[in-house]
C-alpha atoms as a PDB file:
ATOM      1  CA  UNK A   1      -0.557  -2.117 -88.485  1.00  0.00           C
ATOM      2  CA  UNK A   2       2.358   0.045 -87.815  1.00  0.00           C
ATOM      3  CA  UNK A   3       1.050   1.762 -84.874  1.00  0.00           C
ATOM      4  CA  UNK A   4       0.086  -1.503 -83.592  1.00  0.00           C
ATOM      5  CA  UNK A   5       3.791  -3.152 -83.478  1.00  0.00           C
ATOM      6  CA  UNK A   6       5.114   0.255 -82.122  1.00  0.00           C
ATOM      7  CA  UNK A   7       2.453   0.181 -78.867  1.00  0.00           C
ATOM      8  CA  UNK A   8       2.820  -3.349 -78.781  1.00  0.00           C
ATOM      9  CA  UNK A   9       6.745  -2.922 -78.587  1.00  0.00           C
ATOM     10  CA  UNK A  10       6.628  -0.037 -76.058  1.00  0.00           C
ATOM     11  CA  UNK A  11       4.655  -2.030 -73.867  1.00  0.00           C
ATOM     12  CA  UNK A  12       7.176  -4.524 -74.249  1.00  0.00           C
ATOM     13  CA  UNK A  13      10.088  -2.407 -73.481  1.00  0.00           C
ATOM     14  CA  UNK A  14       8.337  -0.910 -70.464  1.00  0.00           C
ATOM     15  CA  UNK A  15       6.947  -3.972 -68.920  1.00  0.00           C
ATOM     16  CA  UNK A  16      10.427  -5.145 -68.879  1.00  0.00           C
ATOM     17  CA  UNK A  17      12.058  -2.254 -67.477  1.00  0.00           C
ATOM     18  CA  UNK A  18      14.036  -0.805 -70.484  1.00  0.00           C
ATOM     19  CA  UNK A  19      12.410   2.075 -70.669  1.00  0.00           C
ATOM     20  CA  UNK A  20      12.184   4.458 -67.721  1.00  0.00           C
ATOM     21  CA  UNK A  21       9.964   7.883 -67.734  1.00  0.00           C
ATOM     22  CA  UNK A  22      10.769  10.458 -65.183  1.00  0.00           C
ATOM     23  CA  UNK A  23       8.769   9.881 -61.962  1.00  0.00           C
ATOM     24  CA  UNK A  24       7.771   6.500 -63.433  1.00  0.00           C
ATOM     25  CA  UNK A  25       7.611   3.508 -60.241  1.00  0.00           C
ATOM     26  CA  UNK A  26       9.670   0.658 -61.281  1.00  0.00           C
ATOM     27  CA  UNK A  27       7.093  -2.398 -60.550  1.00  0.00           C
ATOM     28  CA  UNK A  28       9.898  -3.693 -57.833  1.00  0.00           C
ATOM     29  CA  UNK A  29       9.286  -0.611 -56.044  1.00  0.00           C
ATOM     30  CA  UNK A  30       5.479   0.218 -56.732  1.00  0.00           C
ATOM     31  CA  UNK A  31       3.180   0.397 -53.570  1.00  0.00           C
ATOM     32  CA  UNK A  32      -0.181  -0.614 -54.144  1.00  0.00           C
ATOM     33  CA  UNK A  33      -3.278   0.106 -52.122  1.00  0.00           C
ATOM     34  CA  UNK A  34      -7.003  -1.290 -52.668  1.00  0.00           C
ATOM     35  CA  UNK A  35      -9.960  -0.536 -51.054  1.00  0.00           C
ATOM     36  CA  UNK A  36     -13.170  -2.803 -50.577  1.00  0.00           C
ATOM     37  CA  UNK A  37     -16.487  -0.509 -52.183  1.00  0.00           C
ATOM     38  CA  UNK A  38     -19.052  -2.895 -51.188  1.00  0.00           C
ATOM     39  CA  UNK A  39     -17.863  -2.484 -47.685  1.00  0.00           C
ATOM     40  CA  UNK A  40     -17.915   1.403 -48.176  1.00  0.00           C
ATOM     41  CA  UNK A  41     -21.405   1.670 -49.721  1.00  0.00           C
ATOM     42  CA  UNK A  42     -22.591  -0.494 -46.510  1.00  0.00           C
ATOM     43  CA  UNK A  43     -20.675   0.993 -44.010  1.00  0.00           C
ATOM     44  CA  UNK A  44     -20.642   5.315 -45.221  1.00  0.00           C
ATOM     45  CA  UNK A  45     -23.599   7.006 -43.569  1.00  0.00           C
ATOM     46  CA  UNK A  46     -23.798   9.761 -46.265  1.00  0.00           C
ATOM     47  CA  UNK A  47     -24.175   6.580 -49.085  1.00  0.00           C
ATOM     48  CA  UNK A  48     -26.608   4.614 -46.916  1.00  0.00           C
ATOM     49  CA  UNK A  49     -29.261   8.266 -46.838  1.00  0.00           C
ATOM     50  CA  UNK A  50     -28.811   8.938 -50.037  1.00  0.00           C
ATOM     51  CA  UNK A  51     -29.746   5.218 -50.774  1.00  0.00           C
ATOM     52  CA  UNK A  52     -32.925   5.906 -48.332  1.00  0.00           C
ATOM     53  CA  UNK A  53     -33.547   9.325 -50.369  1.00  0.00           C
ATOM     54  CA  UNK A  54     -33.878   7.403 -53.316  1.00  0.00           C
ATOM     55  CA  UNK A  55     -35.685   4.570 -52.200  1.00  0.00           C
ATOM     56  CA  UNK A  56     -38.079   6.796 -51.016  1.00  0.00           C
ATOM     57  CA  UNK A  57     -38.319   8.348 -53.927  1.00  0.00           C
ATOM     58  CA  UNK A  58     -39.386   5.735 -55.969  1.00  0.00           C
ATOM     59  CA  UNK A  59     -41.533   4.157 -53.192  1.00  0.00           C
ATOM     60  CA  UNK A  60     -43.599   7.975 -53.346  1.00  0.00           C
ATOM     61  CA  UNK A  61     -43.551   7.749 -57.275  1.00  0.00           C
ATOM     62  CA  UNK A  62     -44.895   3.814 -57.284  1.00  0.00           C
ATOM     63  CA  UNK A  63     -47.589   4.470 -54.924  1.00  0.00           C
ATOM     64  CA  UNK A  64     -48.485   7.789 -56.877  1.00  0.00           C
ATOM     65  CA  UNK A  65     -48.498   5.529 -60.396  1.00  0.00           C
ATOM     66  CA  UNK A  66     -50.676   3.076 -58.189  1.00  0.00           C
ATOM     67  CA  UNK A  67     -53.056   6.018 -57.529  1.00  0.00           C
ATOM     68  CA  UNK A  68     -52.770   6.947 -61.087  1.00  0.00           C
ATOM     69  CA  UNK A  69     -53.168   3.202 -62.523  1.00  0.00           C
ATOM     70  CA  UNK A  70     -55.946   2.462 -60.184  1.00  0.00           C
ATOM     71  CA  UNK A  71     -58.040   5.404 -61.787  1.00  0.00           C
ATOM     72  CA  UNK A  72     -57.490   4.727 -65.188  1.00  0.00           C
ATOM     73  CA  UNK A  73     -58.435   1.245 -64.643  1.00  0.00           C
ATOM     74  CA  UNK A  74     -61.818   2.158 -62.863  1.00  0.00           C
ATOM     75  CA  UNK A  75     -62.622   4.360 -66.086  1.00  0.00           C
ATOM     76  CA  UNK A  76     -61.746   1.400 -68.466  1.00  0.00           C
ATOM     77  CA  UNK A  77     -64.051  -0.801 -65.901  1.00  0.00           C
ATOM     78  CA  UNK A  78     -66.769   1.550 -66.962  1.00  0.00           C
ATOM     79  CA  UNK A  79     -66.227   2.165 -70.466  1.00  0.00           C
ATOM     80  CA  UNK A  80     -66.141  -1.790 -70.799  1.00  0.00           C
ATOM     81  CA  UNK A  81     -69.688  -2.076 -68.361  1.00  0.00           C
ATOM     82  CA  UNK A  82     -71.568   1.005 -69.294  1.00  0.00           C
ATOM     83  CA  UNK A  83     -70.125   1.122 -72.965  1.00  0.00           C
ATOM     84  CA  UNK A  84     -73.112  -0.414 -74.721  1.00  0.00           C
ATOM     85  CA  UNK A  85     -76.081   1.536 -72.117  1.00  0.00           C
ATOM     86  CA  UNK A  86     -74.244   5.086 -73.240  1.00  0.00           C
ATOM     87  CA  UNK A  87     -75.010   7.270 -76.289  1.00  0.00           C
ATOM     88  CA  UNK A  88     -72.146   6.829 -79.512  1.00  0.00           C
ATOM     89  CA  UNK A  89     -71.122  10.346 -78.438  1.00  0.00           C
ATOM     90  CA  UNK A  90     -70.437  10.001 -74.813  1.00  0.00           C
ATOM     91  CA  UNK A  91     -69.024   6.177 -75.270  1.00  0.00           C
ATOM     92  CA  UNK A  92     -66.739   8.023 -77.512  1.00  0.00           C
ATOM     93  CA  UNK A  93     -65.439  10.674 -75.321  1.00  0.00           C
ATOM     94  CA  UNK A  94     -65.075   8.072 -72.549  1.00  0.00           C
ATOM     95  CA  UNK A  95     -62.469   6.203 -74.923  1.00  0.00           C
ATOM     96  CA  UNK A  96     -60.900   9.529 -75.826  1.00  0.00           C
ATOM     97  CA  UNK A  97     -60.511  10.052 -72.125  1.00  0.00           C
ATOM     98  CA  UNK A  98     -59.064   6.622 -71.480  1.00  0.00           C
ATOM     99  CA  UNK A  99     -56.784   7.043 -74.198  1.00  0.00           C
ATOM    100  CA  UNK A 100     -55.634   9.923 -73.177  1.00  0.00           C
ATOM    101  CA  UNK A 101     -55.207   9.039 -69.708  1.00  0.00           C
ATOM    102  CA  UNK A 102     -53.257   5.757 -70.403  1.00  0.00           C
ATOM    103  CA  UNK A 103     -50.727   7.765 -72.665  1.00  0.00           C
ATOM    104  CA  UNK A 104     -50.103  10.525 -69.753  1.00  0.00           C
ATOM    105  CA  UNK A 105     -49.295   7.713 -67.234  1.00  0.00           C
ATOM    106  CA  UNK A 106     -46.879   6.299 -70.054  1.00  0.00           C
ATOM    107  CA  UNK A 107     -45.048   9.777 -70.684  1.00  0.00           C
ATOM    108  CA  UNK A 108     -45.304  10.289 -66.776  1.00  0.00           C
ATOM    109  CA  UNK A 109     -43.906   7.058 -65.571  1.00  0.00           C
ATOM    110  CA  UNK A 110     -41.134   7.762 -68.475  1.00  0.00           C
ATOM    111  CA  UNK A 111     -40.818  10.960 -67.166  1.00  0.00           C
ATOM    112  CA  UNK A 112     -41.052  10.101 -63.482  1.00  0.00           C
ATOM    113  CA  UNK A 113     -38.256   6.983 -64.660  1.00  0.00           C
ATOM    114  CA  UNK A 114     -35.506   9.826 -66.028  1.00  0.00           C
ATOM    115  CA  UNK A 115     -35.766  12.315 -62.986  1.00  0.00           C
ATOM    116  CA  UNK A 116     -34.724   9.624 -60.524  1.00  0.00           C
ATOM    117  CA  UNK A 117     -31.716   8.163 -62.984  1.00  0.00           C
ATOM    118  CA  UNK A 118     -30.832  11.479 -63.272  1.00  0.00           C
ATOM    119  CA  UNK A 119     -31.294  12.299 -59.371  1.00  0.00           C
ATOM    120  CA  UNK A 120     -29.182   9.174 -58.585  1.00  0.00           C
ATOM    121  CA  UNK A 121     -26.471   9.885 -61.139  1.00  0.00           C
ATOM    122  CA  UNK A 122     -26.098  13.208 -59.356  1.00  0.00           C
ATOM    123  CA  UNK A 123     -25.712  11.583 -56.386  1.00  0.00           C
ATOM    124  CA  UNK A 124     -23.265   8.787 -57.613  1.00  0.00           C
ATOM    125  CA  UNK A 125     -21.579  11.551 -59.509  1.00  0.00           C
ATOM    126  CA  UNK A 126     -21.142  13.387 -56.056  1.00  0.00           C
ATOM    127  CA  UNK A 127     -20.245  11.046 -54.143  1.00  0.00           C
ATOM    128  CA  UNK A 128     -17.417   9.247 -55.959  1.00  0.00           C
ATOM    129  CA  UNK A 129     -16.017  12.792 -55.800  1.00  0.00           C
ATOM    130  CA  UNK A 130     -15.845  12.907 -52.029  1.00  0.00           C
ATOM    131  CA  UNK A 131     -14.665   9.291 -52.571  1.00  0.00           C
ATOM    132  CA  UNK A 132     -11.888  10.334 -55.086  1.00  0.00           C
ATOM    133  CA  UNK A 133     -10.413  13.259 -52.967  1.00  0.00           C
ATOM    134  CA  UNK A 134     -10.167  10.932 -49.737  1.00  0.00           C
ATOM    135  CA  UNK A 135      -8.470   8.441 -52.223  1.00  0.00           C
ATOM    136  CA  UNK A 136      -6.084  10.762 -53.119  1.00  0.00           C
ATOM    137  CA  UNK A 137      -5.217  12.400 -49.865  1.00  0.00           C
ATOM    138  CA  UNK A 138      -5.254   8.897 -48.073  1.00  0.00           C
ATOM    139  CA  UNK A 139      -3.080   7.451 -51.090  1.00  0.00           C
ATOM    140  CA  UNK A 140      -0.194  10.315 -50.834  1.00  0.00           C
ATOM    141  CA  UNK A 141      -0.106  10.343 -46.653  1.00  0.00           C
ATOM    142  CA  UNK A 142       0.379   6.293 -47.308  1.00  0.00           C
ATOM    143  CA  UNK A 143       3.137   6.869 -50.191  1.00  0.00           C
ATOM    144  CA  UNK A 144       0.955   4.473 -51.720  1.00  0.00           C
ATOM    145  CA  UNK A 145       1.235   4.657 -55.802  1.00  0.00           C
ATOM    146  CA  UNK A 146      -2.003   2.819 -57.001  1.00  0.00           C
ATOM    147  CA  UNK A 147      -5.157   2.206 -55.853  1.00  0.00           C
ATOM    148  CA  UNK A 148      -7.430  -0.223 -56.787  1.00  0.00           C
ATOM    149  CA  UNK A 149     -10.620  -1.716 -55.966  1.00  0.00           C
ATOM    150  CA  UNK A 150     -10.222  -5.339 -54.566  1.00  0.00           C
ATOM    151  CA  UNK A 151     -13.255  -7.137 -55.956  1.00  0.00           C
ATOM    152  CA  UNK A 152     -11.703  -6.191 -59.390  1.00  0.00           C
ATOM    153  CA  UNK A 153      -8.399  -7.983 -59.064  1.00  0.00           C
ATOM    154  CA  UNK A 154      -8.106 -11.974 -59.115  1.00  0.00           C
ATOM    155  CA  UNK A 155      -5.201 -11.956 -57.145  1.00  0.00           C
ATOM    156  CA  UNK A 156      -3.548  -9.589 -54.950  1.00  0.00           C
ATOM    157  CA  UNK A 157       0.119  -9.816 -53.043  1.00  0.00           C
ATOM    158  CA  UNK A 158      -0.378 -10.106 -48.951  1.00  0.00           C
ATOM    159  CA  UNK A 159       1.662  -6.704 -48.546  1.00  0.00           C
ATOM    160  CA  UNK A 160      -0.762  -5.004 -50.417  1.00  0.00           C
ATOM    161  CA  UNK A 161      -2.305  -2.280 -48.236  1.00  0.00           C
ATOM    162  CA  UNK A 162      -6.294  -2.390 -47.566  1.00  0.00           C
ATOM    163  CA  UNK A 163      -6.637   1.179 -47.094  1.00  0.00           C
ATOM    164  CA  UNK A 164     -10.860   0.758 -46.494  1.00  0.00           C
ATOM    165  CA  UNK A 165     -10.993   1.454 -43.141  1.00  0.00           C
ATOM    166  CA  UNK A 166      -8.665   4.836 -43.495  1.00  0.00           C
ATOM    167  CA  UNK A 167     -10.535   5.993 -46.066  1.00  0.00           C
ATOM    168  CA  UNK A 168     -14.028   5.161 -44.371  1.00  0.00           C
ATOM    169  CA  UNK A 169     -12.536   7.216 -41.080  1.00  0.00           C
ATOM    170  CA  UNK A 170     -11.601   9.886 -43.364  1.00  0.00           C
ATOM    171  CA  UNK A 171     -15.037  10.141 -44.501  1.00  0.00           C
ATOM    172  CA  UNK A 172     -16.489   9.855 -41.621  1.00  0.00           C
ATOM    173  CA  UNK A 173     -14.700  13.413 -40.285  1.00  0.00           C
ATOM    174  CA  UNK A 174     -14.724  15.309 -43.580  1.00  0.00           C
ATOM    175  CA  UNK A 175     -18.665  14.294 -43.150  1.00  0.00           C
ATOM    176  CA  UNK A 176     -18.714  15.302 -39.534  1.00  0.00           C
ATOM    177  CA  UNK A 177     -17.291  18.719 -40.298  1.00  0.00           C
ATOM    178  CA  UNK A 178     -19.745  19.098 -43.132  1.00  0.00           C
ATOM    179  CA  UNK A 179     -22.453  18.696 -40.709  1.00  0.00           C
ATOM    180  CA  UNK A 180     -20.942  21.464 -37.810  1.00  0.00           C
END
């Protein structure tokens, strides 16, 4: 309870300006910059290929489990026709074998599912990197002090700075460069 009161009164005293930490902005004098991410994930050329890279991706991996699907579902057509014209023995191995089968296109489509969230959290991972750095070089040539994204924030004062289309340029070049 203690520890409550005391953050709840240091909030208190800093919201209203009593307390003042060394290099702290005063909220008078605070510059705030947002950027729109929708726009950048439509707009970035490195975001839209790696959105291709994984689309294609999973389009190889669905038409693969297609493939996969098709031919476990041909043996269970036969099992289910055939079944009662084929020996106990042999109707039992052909079971076995669609058993089997069905349970190695469950582990592989698991399988298959956790290599691409892993390949796209790389990439998201990566990417929001490149996206940070620009922030933070774009943010300090600005003098700007925060940065926030705009589709978070209900309400935002007019001489707030939309700093999307500097930090979309800046991407652009460190991008170009990267390509040279």
């Amino acid at each position: 309870m203690k520890i409550w009161l005391r953050i709840t009164m240091g909030l208190a005293m800093l919201a209203s300006g009593m307390i003042i930490f060394p290099g702290a902005v005063r909220a008078s004098e605070c510059r705030i910059g947002y950027i729109e991410v929708p726009r950048i994930l439509e707009e970035f050329d490195e975001f839209k290929e790696a959105r291709s890279d994984l689309d294609k991706a999973r389009a190889d991996r669905e038409e693969e489990a297609a493939k996969k699907y098709e031919e476990i579902a041909k043996l269970g057509k036969e099992l289910k026709e055939g079944g009662a014209t084929l020996s106990e023995s042999k109707r039992r191995a052909k079971e076995k074998e669609f058993m089997k089968k069905q349970q190695e296109l469950q582990k592989w489509g698991e399988d298959q599912r956790k290599e691409l969230a892993e390949k796209e959290e790389g990439m998201v991972k990566r990417l929001e990197a490149d996206v940070r750095k620009v922030l933070e070089k774009v943010a300090e040539k600005e003098k700007i002090d925060f940065v926030v994204r705009r589709d978070l924030f209900l309400y935002m004062r007019k001489d707030s700075k939309d700093l999307t289309n500097v930090v979309l340029a800046e991407l652009r070049r460190q991008a170009k460069e990267k390509s040279k």
